[in-house]
N, C-alpha and C. Protein backbone atom coordinates (compact mmCIF):
# COMPACT_ATOMS: atom_id res chain seq x y z
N UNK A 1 -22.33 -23.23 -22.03
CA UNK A 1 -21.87 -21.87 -22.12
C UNK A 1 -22.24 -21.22 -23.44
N UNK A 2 -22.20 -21.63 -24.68
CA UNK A 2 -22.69 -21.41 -25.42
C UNK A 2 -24.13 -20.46 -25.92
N UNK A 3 -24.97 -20.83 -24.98
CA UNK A 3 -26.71 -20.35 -25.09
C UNK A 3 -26.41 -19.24 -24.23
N UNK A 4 -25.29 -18.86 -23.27
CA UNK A 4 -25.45 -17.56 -22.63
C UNK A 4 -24.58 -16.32 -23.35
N UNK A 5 -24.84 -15.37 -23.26
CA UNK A 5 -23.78 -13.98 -23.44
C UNK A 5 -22.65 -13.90 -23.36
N UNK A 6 -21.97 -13.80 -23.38
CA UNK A 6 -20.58 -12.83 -22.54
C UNK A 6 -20.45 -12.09 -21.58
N UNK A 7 -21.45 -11.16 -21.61
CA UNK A 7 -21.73 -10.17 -20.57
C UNK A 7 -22.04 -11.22 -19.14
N UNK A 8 -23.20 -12.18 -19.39
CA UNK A 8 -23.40 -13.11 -18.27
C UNK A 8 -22.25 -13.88 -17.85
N UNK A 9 -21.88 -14.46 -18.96
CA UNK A 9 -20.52 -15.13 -18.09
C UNK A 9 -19.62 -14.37 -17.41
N UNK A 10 -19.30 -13.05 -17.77
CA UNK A 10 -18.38 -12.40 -17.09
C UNK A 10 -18.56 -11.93 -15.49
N UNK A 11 -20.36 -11.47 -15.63
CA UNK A 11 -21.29 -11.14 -14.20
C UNK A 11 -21.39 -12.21 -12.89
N UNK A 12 -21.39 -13.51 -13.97
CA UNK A 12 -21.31 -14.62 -13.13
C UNK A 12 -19.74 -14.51 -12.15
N UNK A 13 -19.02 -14.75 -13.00
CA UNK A 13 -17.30 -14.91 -12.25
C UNK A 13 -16.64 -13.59 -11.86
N UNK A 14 -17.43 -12.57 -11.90
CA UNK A 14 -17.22 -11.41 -11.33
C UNK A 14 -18.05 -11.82 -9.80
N UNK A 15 -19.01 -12.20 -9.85
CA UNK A 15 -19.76 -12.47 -8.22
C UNK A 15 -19.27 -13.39 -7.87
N UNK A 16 -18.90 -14.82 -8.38
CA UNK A 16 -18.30 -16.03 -7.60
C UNK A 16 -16.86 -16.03 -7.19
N UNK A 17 -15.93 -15.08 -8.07
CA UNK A 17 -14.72 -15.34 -8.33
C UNK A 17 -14.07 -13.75 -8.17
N UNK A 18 -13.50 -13.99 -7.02
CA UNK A 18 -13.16 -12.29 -6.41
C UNK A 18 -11.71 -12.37 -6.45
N UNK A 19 -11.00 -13.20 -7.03
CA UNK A 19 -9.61 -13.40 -6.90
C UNK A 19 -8.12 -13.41 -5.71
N UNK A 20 -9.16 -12.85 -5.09
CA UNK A 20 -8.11 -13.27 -3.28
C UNK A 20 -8.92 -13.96 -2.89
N UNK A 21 -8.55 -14.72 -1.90
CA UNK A 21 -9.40 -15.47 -0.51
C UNK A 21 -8.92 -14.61 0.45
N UNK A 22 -9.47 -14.60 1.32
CA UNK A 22 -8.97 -13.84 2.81
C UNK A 22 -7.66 -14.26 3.35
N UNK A 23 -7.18 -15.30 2.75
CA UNK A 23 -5.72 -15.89 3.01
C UNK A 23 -4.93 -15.10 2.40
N UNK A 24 -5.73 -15.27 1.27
CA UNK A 24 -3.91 -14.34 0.07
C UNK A 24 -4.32 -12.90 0.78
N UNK A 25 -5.47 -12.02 1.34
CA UNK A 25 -5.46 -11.10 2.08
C UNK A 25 -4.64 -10.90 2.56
N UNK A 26 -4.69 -11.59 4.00
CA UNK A 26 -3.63 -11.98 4.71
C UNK A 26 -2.17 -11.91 3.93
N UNK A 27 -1.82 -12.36 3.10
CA UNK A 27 -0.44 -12.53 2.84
C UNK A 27 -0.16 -11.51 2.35
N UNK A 28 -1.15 -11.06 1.57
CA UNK A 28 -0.54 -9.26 0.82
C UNK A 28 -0.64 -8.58 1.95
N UNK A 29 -0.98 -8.60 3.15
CA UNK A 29 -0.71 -7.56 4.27
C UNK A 29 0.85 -7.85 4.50
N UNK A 30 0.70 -9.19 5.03
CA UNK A 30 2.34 -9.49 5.18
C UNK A 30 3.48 -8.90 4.31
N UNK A 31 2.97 -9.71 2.72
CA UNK A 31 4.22 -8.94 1.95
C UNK A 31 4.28 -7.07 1.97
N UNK A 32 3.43 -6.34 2.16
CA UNK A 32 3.52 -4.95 2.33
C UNK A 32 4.74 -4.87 3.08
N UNK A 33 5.06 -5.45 4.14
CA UNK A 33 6.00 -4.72 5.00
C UNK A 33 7.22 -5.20 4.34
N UNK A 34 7.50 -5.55 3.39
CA UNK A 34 9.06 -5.65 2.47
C UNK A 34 8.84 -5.21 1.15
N UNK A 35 7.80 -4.32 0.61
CA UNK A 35 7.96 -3.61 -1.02
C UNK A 35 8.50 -2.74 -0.69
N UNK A 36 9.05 -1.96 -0.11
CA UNK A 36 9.97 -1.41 -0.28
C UNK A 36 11.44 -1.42 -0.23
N UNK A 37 11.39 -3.19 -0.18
CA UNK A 37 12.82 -3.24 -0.86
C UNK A 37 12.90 -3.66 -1.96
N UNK A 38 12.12 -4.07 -2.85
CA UNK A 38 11.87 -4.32 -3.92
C UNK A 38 11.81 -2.77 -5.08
N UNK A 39 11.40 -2.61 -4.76
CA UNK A 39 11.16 -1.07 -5.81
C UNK A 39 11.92 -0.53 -6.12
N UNK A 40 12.14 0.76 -6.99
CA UNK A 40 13.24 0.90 -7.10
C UNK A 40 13.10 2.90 -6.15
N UNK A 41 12.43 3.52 -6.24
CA UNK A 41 12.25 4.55 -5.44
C UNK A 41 10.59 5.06 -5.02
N UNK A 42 10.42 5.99 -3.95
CA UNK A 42 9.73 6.26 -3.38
C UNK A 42 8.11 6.65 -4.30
N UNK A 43 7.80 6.86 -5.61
CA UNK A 43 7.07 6.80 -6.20
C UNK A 43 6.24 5.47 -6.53
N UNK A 44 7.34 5.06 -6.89
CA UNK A 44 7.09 3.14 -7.18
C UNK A 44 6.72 2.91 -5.92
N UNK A 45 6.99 2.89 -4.99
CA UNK A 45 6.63 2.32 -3.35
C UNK A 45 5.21 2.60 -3.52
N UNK A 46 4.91 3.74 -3.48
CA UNK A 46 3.17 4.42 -2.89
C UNK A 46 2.55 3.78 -4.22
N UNK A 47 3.05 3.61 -5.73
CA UNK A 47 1.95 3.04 -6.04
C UNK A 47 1.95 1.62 -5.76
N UNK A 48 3.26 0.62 -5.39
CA UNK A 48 2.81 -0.57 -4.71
C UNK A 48 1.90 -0.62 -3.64
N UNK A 49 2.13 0.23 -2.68
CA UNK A 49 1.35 0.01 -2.18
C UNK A 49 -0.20 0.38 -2.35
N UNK A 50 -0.90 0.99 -3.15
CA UNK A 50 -2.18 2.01 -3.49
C UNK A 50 -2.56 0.29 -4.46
N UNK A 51 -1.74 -0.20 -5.29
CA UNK A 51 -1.84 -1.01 -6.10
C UNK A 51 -2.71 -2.04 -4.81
N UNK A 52 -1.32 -2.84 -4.04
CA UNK A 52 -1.97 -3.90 -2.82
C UNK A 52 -3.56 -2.97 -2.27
N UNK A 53 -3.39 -2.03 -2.06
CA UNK A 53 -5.27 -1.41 -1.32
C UNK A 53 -5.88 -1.87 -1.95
N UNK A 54 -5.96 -1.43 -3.74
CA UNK A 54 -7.02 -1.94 -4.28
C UNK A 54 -7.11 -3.29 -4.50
N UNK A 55 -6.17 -4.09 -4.58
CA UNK A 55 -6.02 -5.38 -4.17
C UNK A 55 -7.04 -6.25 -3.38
N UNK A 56 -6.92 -5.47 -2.02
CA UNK A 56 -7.82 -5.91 -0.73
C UNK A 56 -8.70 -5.33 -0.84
N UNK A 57 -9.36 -4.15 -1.89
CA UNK A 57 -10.49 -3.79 -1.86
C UNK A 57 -11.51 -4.86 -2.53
N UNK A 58 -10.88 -5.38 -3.46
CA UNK A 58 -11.78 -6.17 -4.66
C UNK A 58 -11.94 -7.50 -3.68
N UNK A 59 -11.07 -8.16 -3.37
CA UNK A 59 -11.59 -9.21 -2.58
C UNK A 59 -12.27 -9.22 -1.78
N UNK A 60 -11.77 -8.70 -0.33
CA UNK A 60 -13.25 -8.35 0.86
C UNK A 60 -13.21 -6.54 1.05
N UNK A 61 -13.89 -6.43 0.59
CA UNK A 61 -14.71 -4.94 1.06
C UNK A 61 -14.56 -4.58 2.51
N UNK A 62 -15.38 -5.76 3.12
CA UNK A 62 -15.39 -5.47 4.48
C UNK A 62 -14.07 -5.14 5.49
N UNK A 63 -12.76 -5.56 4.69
CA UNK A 63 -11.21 -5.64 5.85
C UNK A 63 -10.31 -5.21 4.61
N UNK A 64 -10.66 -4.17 4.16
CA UNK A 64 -10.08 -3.68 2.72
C UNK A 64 -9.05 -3.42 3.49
N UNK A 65 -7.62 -2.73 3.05
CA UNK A 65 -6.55 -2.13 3.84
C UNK A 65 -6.82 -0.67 4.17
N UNK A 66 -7.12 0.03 4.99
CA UNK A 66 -7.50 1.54 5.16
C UNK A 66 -6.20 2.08 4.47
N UNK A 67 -6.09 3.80 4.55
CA UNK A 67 -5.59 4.49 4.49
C UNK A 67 -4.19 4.48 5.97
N UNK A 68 -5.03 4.43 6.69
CA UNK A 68 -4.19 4.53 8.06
C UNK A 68 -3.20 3.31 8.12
N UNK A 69 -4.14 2.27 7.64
CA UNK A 69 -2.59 1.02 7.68
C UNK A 69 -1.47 1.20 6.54
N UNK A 70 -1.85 1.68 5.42
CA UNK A 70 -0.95 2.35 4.46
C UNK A 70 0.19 3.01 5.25
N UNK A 71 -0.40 4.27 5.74
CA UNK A 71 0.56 4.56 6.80
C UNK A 71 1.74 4.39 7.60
N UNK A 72 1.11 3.45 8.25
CA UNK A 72 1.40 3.07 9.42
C UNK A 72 2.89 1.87 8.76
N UNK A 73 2.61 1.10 7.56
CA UNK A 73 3.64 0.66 6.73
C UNK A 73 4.57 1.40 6.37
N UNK A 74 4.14 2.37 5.69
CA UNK A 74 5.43 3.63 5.05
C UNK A 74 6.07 3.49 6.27
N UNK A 75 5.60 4.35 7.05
CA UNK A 75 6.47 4.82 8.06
C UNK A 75 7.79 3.47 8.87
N UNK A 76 7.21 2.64 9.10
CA UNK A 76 7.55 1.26 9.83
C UNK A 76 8.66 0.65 8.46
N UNK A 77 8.30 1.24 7.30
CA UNK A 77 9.89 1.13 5.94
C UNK A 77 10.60 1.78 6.17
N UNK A 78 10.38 3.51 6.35
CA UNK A 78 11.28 4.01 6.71
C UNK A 78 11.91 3.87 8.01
N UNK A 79 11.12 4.18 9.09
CA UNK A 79 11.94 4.12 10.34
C UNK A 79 13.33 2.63 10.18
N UNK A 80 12.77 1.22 9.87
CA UNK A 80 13.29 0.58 9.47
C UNK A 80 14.31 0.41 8.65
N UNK A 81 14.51 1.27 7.54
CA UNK A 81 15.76 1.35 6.78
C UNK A 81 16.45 2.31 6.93
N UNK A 82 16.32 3.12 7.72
CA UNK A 82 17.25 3.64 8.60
C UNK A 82 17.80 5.29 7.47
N UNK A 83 16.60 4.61 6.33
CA UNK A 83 17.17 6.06 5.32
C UNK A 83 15.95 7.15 5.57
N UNK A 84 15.90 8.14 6.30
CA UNK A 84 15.38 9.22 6.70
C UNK A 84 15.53 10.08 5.83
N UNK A 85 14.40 11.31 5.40
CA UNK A 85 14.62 12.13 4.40
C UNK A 85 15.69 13.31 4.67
N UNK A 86 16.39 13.73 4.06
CA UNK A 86 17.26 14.80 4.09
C UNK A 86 16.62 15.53 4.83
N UNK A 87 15.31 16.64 4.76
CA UNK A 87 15.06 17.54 5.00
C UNK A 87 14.90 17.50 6.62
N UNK A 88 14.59 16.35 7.34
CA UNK A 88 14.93 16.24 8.45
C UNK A 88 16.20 16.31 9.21
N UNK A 89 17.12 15.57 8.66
CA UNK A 89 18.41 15.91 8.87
C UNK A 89 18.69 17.13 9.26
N UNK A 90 18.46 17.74 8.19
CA UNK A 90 18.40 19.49 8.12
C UNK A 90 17.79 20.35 9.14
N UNK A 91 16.56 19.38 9.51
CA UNK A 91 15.97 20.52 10.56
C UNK A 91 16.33 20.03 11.74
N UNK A 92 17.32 18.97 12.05
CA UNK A 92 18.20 18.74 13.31
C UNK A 92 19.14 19.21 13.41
N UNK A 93 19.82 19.35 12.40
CA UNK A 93 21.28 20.30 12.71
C UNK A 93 20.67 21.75 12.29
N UNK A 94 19.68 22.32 12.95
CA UNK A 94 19.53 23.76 12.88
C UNK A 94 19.74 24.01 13.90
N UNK A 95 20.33 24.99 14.85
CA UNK A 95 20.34 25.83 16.06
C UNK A 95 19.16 25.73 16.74
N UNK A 96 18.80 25.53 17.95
CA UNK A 96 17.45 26.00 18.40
C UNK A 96 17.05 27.11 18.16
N UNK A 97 17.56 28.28 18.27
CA UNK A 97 16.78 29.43 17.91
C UNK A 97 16.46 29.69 16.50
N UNK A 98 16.82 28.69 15.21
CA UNK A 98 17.00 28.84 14.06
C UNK A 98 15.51 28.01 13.72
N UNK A 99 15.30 27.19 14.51
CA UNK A 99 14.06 26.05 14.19
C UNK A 99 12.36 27.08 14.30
N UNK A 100 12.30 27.36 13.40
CA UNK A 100 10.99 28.08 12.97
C UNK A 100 10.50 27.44 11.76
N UNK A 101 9.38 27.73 11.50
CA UNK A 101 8.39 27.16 10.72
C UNK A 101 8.75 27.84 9.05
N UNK A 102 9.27 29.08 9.00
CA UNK A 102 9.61 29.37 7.69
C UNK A 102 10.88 28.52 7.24
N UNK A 103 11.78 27.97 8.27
CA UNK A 103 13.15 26.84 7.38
C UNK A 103 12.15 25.65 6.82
């Protein structure tokens, strides 16, 4: 190691050494569906999760986590914890004739 750079050694274990295997992939998909009980509010959540994307981006490219499975998690936290945003609330206890697009 010595007779090479720094720059090379780093190029090297940057191409051999991607730091997930497709297993721990796998498992950071899994753990997604419980950071949000971990966190402490809804800011912290989206960057856990934006954090895990790029996560699965650096390891395989090819089965990165989309946008849409992001999604598809939030939602499956909330529906799941049963804590729904106020502003919905709100637009259920409006009157039917009250439910327009300017409330």
């Amino acid at each position: 190691y010595s007779n090479q750079p720094p720059r090379a050694i780093l190029n090297h274990l940057w191409a051999s050494c991607s730091g997930l295997s497709h297993l721990d992939t796998l498992a950071l998909r899994d753990s997604m569906r419980t950071m949000h009980v971990d966190v402490q509010g809804i800011p912290e959540y989206i960057n856990a999760l934006e954090d895990a994307q790029k996560r699965s981006k650096r390891a395989d490219p090819e089965n990165a986590i989309t946008d849409h499975f992001l999604m598809v998690i939030a939602i499956a936290a909330m529906l799941g914890s049963q804590r729904l945003p106020r502003a919905d609330w709100k637009w259920q206890d409006l009157p039917k004739a009250e439910k327009m697009w300017a409330k």
